[in-house]
C-alpha atoms as a PDB file:
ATOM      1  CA  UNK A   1       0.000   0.000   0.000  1.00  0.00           C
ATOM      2  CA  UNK A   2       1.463   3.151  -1.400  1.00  0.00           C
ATOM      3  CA  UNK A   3       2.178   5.992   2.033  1.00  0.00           C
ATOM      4  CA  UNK A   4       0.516   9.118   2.346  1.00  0.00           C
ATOM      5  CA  UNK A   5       1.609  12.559   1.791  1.00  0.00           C
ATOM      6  CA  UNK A   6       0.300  14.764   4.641  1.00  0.00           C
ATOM      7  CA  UNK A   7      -0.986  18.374   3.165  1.00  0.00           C
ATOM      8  CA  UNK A   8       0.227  19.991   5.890  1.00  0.00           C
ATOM      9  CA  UNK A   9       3.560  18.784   6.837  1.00  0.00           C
ATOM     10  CA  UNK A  10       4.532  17.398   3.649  1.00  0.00           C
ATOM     11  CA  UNK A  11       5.662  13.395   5.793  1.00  0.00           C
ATOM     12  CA  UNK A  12       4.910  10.600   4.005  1.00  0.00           C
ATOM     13  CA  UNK A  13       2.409   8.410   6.248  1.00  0.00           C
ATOM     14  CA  UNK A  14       0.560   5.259   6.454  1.00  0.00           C
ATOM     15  CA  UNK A  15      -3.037   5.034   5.869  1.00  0.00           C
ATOM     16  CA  UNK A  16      -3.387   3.576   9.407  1.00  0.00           C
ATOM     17  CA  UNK A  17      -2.256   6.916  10.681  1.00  0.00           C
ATOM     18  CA  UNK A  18      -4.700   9.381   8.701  1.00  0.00           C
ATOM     19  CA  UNK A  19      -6.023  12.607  10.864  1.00  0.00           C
ATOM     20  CA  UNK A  20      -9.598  12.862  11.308  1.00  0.00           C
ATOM     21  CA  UNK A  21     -12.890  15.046  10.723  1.00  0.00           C
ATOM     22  CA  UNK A  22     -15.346  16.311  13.352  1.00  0.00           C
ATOM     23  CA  UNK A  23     -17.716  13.273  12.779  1.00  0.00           C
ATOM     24  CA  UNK A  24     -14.562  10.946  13.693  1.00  0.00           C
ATOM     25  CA  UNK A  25     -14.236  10.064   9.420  1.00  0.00           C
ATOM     26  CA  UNK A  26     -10.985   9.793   8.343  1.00  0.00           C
ATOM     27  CA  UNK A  27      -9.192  12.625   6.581  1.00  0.00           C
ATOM     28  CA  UNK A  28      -6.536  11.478   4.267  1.00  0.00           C
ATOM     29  CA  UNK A  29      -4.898  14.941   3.283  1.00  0.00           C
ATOM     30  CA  UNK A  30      -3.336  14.845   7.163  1.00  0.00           C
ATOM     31  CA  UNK A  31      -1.743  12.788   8.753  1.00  0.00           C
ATOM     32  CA  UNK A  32      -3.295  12.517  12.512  1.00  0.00           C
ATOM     33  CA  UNK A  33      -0.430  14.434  14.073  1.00  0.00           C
ATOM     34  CA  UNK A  34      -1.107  17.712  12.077  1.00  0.00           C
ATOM     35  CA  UNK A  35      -4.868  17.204  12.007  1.00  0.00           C
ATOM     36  CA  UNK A  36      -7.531  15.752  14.430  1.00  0.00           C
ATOM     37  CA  UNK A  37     -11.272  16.246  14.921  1.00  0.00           C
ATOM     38  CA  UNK A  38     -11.425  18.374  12.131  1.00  0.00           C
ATOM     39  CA  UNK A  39      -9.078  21.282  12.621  1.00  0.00           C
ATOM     40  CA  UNK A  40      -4.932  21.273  12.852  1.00  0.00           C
ATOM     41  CA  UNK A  41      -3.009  20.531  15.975  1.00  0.00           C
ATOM     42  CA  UNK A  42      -1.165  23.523  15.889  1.00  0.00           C
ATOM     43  CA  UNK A  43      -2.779  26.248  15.181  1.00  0.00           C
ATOM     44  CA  UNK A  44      -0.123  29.298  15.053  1.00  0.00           C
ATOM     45  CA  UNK A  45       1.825  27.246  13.047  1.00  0.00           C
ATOM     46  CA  UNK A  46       3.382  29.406  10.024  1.00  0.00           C
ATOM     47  CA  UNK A  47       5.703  28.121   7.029  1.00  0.00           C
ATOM     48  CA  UNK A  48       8.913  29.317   8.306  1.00  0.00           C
ATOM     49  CA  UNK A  49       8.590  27.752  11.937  1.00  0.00           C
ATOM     50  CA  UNK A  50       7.539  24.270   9.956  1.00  0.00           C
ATOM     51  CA  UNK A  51      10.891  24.521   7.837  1.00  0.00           C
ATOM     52  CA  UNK A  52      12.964  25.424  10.478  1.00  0.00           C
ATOM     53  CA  UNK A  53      10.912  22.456  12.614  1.00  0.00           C
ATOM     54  CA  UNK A  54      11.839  19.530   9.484  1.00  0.00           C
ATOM     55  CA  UNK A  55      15.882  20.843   9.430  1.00  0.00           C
ATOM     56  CA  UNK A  56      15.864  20.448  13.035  1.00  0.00           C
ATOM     57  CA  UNK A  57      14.768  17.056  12.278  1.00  0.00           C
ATOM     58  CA  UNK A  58      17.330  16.021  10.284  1.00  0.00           C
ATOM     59  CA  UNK A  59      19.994  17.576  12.199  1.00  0.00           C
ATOM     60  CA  UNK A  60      19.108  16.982  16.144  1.00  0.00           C
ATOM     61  CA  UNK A  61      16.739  13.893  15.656  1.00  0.00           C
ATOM     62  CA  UNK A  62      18.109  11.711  12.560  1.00  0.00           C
ATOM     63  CA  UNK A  63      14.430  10.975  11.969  1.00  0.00           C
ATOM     64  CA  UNK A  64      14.838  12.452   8.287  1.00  0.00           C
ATOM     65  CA  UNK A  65      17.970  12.608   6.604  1.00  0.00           C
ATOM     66  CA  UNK A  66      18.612  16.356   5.010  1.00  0.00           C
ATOM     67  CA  UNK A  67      18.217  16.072   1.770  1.00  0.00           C
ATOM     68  CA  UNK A  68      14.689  14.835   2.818  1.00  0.00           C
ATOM     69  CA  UNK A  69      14.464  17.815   4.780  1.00  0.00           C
ATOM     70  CA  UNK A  70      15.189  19.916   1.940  1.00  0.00           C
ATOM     71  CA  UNK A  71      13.194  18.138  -0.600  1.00  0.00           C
ATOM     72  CA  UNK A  72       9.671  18.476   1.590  1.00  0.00           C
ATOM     73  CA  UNK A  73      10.839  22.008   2.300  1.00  0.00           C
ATOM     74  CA  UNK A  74      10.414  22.597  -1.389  1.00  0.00           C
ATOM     75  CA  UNK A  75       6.796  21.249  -1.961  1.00  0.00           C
ATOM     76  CA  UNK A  76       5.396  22.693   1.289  1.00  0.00           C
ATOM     77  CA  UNK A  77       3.656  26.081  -0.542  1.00  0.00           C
ATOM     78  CA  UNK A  78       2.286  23.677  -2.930  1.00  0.00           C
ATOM     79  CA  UNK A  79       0.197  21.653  -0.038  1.00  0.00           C
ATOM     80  CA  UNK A  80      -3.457  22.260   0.498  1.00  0.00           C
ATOM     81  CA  UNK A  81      -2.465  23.522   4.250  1.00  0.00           C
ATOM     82  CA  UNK A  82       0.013  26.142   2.700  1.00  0.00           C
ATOM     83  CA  UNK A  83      -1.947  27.189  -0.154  1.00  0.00           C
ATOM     84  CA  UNK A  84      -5.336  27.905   1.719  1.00  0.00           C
ATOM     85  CA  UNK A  85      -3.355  30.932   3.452  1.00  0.00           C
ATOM     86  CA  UNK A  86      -2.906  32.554   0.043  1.00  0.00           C
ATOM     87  CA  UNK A  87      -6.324  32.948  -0.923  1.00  0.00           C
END
């Protein structure tokens, strides 16, 4: 089964790990750590602080390498998340 690309965050995720709507229905665009019951765990979270928060990934944590880092970096204003605050 082919992984997930959340909308918001721009991680590649397993179906099993989807976010969810208000009515509990699963919400593929998000994975469930950037979006549950309908609305996005973080709220004030802006662009810059996610980029900074995926380099810091690959740097502190090892859990992405950074040319990972860099490569989600560069889709990120083309996610549904990102491009919503441009309307």
């Amino acid at each position: 089964m082919k992984p997930l690309q959340c909308q918001s965050c721009g991680m590649m995720f397993p179906k099993e790990d989807v976010g969810t709507n208000r009515d509990n229905s699963p919400n593929e665009d998000f994975c469930y750590n950037c979006f549950q019951n309908g609305e996005f765990t973080d709220h004030h979270l802006t662009l810059h602080n996610l980029e900074i928060r995926l380099l810091e990934m690959a740097k502190l944590h090892n859990e992405i390498s950074l040319e990972e880092a860099q490569q989600i970096i560069r889709v990120l204003p083309d996610l549904k998340r990102w491009r919503m605050n441009h309307i």
